[in-house]
Protein backbone atom coordinates (compact mmCIF):
# COMPACT_ATOMS: atom_id res chain seq x y z
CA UNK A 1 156.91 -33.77 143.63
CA UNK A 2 153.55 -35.07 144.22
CA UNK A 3 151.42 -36.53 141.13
CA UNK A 4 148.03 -35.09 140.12
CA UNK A 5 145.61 -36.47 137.51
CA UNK A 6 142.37 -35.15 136.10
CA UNK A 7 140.70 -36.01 132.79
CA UNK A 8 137.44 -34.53 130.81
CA UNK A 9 135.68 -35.96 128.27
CA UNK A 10 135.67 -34.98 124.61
CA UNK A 11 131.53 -35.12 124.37
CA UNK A 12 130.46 -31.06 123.66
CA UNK A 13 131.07 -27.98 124.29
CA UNK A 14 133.00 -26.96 127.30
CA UNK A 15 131.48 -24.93 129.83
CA UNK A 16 132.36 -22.17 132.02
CA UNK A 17 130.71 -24.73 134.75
CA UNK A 18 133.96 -27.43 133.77
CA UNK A 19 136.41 -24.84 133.62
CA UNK A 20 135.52 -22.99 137.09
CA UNK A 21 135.22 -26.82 139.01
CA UNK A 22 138.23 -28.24 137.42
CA UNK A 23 139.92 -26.93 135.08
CA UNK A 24 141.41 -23.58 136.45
CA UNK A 25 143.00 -25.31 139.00
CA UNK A 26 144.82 -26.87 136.79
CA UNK A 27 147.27 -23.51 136.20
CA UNK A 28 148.62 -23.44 139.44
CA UNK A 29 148.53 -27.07 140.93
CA UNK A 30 151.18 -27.48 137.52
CA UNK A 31 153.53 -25.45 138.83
CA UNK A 32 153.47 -27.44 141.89
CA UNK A 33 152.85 -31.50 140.72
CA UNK A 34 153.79 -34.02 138.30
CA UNK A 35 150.88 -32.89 136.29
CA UNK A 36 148.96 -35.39 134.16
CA UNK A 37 145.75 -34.21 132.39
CA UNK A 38 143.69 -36.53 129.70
CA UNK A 39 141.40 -36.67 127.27
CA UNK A 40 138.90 -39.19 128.31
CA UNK A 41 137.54 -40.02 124.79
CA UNK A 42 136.57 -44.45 126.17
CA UNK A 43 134.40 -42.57 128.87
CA UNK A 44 132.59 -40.75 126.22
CA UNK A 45 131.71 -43.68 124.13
CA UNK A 46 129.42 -45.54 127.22
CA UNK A 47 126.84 -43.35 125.09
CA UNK A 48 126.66 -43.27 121.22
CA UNK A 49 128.71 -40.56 119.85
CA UNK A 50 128.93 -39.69 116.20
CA UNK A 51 132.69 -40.58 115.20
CA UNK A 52 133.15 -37.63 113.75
CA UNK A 53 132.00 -35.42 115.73
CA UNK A 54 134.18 -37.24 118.62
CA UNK A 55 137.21 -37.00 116.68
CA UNK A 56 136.23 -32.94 116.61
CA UNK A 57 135.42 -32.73 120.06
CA UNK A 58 139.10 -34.56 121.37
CA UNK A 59 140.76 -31.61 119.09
CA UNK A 60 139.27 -29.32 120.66
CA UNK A 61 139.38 -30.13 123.99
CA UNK A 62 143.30 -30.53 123.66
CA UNK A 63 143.36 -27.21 122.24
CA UNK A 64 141.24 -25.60 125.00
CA UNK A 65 143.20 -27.18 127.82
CA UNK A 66 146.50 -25.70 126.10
CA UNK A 67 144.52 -22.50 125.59
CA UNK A 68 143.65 -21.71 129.37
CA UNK A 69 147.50 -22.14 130.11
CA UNK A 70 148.17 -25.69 130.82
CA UNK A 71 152.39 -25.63 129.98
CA UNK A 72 153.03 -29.32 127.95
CA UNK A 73 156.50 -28.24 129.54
CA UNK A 74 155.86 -28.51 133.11
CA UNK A 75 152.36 -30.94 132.01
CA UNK A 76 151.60 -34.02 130.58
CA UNK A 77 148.52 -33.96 128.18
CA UNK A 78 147.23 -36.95 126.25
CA UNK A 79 144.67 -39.35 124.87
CA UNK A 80 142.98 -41.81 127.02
CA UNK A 81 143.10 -44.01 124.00
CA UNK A 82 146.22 -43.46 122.84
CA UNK A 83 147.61 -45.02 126.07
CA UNK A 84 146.25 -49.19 125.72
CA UNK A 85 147.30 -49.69 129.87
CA UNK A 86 143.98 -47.38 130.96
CA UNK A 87 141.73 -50.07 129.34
CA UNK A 88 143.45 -53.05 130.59
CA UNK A 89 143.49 -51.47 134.08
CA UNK A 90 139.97 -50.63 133.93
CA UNK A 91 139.02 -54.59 133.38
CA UNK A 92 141.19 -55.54 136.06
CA UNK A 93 139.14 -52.76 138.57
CA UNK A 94 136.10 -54.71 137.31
CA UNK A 95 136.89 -57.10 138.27
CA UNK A 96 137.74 -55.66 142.27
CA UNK A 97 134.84 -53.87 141.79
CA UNK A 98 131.06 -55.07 143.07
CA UNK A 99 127.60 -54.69 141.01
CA UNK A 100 126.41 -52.93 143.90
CA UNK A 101 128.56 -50.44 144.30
CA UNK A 102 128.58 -49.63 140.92
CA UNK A 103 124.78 -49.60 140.77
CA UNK A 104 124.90 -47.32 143.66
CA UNK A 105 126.54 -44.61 141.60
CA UNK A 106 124.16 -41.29 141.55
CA UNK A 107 125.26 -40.61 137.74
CA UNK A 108 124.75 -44.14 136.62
CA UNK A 109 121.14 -43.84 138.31
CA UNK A 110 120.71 -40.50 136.76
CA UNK A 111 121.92 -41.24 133.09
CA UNK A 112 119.80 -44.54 132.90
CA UNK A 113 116.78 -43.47 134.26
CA UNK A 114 113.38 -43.98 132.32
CA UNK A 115 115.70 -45.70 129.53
CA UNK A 116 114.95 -49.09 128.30
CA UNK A 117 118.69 -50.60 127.67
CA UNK A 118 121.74 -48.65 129.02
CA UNK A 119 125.53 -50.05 127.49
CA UNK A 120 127.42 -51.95 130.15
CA UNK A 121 130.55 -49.05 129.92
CA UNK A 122 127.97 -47.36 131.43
CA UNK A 123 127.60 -48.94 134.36
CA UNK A 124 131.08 -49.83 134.58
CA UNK A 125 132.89 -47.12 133.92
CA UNK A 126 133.67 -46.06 137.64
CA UNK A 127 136.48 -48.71 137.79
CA UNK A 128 137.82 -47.46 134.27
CA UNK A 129 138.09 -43.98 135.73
CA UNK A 130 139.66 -45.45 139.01
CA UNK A 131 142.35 -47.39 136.69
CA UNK A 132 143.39 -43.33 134.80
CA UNK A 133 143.83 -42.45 137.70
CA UNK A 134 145.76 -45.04 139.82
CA UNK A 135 147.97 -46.16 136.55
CA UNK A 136 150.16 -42.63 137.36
CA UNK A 137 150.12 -43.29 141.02
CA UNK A 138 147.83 -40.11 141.94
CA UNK A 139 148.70 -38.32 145.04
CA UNK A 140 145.60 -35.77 143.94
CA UNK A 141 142.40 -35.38 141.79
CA UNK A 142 141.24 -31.77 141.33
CA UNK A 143 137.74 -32.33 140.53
CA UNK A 144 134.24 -30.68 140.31
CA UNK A 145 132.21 -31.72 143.27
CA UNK A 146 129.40 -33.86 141.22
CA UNK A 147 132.86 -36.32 140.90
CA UNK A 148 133.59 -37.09 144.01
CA UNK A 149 131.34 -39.92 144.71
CA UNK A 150 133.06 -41.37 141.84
CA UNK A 151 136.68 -40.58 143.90
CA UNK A 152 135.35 -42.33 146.92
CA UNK A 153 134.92 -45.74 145.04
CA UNK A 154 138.79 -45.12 143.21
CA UNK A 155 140.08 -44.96 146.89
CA UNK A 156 138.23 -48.21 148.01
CA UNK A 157 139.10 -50.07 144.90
CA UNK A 158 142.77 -49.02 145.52
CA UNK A 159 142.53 -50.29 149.14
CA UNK A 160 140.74 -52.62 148.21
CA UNK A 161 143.15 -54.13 145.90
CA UNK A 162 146.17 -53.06 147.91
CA UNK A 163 144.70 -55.69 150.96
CA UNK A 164 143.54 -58.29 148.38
CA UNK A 165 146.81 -58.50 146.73
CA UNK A 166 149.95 -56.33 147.63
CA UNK A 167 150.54 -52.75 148.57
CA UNK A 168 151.03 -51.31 144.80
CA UNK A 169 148.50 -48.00 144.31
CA UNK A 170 148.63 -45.11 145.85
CA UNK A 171 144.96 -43.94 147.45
CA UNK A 172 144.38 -40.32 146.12
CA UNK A 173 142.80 -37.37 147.84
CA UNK A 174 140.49 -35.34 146.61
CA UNK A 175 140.66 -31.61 145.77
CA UNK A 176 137.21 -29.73 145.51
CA UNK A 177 137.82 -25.44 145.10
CA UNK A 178 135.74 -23.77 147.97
CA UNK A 179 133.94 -21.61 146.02
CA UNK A 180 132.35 -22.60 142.82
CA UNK A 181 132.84 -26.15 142.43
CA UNK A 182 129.50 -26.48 141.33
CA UNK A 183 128.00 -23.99 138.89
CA UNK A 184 124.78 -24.26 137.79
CA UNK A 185 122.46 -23.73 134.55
CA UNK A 186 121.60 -20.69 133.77
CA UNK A 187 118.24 -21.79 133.20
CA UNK A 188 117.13 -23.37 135.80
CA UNK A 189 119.93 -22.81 138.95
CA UNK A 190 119.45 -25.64 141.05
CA UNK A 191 120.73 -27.82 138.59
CA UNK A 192 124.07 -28.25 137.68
CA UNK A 193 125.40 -26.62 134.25
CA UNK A 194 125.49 -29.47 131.94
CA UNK A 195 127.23 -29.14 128.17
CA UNK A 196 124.71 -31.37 127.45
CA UNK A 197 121.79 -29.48 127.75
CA UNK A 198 119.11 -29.49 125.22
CA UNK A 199 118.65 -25.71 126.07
CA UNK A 200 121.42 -23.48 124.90
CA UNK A 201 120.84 -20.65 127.45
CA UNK A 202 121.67 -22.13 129.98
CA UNK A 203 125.29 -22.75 129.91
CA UNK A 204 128.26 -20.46 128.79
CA UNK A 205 130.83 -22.52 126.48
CA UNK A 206 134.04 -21.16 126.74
CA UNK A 207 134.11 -20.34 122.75
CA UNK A 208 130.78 -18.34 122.79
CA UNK A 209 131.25 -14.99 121.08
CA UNK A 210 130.69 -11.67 123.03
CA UNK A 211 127.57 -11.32 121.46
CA UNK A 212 126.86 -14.48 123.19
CA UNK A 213 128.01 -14.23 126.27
CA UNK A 214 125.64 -11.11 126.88
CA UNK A 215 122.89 -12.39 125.70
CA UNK A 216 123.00 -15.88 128.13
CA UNK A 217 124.24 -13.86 131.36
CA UNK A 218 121.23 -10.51 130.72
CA UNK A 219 118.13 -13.84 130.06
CA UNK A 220 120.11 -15.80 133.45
CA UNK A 221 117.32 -16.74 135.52
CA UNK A 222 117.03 -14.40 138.96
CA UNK A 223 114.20 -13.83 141.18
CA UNK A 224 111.80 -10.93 141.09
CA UNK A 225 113.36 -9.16 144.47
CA UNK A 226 116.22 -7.59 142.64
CA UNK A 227 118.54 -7.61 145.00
CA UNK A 228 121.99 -8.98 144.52
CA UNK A 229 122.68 -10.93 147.68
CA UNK A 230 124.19 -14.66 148.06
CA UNK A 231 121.88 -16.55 149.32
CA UNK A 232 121.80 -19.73 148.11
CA UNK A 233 118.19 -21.51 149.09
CA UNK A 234 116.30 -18.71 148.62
CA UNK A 235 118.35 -16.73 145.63
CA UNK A 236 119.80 -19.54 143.99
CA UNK A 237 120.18 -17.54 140.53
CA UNK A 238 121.79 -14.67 141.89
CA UNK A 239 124.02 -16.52 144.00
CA UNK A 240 125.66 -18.62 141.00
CA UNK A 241 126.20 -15.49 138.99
CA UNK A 242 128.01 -13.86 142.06
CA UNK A 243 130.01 -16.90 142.51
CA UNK A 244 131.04 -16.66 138.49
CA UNK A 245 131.52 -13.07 139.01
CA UNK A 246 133.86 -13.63 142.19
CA UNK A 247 136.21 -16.23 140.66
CA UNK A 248 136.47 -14.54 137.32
CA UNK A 249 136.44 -10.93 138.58
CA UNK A 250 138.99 -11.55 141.75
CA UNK A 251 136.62 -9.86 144.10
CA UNK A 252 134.99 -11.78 146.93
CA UNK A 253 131.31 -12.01 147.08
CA UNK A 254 131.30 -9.49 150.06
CA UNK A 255 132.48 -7.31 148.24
CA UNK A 256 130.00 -7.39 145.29
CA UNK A 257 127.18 -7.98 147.41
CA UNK A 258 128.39 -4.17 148.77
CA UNK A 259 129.00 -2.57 145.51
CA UNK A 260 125.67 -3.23 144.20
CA UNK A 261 123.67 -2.35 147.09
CA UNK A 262 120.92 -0.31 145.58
CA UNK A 263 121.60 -1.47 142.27
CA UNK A 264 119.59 -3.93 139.94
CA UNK A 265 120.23 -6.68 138.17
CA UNK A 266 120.18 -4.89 135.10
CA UNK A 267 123.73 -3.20 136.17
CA UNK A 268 124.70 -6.64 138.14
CA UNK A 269 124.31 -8.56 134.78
CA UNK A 270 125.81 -6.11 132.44
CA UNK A 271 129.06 -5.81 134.40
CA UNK A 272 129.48 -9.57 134.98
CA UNK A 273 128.74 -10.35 131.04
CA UNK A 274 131.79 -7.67 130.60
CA UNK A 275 133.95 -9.88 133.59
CA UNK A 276 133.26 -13.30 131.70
CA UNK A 277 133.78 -11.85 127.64
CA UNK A 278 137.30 -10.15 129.05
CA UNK A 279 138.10 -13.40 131.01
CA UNK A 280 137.28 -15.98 128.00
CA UNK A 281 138.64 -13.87 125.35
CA UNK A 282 142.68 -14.58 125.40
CA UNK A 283 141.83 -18.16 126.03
CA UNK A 284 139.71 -17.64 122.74
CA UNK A 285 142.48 -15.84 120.92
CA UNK A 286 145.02 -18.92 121.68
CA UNK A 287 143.02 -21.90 121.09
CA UNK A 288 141.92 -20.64 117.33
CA UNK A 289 145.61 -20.27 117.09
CA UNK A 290 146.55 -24.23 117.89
CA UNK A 291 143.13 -25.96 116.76
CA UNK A 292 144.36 -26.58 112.95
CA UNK A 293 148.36 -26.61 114.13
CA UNK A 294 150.96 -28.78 114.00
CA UNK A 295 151.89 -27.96 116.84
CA UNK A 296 148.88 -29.44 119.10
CA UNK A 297 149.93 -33.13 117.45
CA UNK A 298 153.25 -32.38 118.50
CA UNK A 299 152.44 -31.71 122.35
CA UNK A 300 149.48 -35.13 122.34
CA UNK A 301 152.11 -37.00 120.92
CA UNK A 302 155.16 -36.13 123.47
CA UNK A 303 152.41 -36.56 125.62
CA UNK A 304 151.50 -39.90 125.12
CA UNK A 305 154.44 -41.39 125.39
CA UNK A 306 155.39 -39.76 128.51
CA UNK A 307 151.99 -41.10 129.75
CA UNK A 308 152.71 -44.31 128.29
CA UNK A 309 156.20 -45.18 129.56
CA UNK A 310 154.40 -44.47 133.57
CA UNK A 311 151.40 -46.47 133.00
CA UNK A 312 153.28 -49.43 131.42
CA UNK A 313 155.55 -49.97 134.59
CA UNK A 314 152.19 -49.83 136.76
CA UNK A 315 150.51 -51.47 134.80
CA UNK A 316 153.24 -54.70 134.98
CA UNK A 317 152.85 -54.79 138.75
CA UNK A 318 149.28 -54.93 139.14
CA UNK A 319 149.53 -57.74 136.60
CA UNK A 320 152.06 -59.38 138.61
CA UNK A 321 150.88 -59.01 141.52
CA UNK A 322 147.88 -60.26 140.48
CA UNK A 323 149.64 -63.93 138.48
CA UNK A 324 148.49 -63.14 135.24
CA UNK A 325 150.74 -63.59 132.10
CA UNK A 326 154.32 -65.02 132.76
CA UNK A 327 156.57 -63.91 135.67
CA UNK A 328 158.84 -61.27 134.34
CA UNK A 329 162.30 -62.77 134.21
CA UNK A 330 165.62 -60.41 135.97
């Protein structure tokens, strides 16, 4: 079987926007790969975090990936920091890796603009997220598409290193879903839906109550024609909630756009709130039933050292290969 690897970090809420782009793929590609899936909690801290709150937030996240259906029989999920080879590989990328590329990285530019001192991880933290991914020799990332820059510079690093050196990593591909790999904020729809977000409106967390959920989807920002028609450019509002509504509802966006001919967005809105509280509420149900269990420590640790028993054996053939330590005696 082919290997696939994906991680998200622990640093909020999780949105419908992460769970659309990445992390419903993540059902059916386990069923087909050597599944690996990881809490990224050294990615989060390139910005303060409150310890407690990160501690919280890695909980939950483990819960929520178990929650939308992610088997720890068939999948491996763990704790980036629980496995000590992602932080060692991540130097050793580093040091592959060139200031300009890294400079050149459209989230670095975006997350240090107009601030006076940025950390370092920040700026570095490309070649960290190249080494979680090349440690389990990834054969495929299934990703949201704001990511993929960052998958371009994890293939050149592995290629890089794999001509510098010898022919160790594997060069991933990149899986991006057709249709909604980018959803975007409710409040302002040509801009990505960000858990981060100062304004709560404008992105649905996957443990919003019904009550919620209504309220977000009916004060979604549309246009005044009141017609429900994809059209990206010029209906950019109404064509994210159509692609929510198609992915969540199982009906293409042809066939919405058809069914609410003559309708407004009044009905539009209503009905998809209804899709999106039916769709979120089992996941709901299940992760309030593993958030405080021992079962969820039971699953991160089997998982960790599964994760750590692969990355270890990598990990002493990059090092190898590239003379540091001792040779490893037969």
């Amino acid at each position: 079987m082919k290997t696939i690897f994906s991680g998200i970090q622990p640093s909020g809420n999780v949105t419908l926007g992460n769970y659309i782009g990445a992390m419903k793929q993540f059902i059916e590609l386990q069923e087909e790969y050597n599944s690996y899936f990881c809490i990224v909690d050294q990615h989060a801290i390139t910005v303060h975090q409150d310890p407690t709150e990160l501690r919280k937030n890695i909980r939950k996240l483990a819960a929520l990936y178990v929650a939308i259906g992610l088997d720890p029989e068939k999948a491996t999920l763990f704790i980036q920091s629980e496995v000590p080879a992602h932080a060692q590989l991540g130097w050793m990328m580093q040091c592959v890796a060139y200031i300009g590329e890294l400079e050149r990285m459209t989230q670095f530019k975006d997350k240090s603009a107009g601030k006076e001192s940025v950390t370092a991880g920040l700026l570095t933290y490309p070649p960290l997220m190249a080494a979680d991914i090349l440690l389990y020799n990834t054969d495929l990332v299934p990703v949201g598409e704001d990511q993929k820059q960052h998958l371009e510079l994890t293939r050149d690093l592995a290629e890089r290193f794999n001509k510098k050196y010898r022919e160790i990593l594997t060069v991933p591909e990149v899986k991006i879903p057709k249709v909604g790999a980018r959803i975007m904020s409710l409040a302002e729809p040509t801009k990505k839906m960000s858990k981060s977000d100062p304004n709560q409106k404008s992105f649905i967390s996957l443990l919003d109550t019904p009550k919620q959920l209504e309220k977000k989807i009916k004060s979604a920002v549309t246009d005044s024609e009141g017609i429900v028609k994809f059209d990206k450019e010029n209906k950019p509002g109404v064509s994210n909630l159509l692609s929510i509504y198609s992915i969540l509802g199982n009906k293409s966006i042809e066939e919405l756009e058809a069914y609410y001919e003559g309708k407004g967005y009044g009905d539009f809105k209503g009905d998809l709130a209804e899709v999106v509280v039916n769709a979120l509420e089992p996941i709901q149900t299940r992760y309030y039933d593993l958030i405080e269990s021992d079962k969820l420590d039971i699953i991160l640790d089997e998982g960790a050292e599964r994760a750590n028993r692969v990355a270890m054996k990598t990990l002493a053939k990059i090092e190898n290969a590239m003379g540091l330590g001792r040779k490893k005696r037969r």
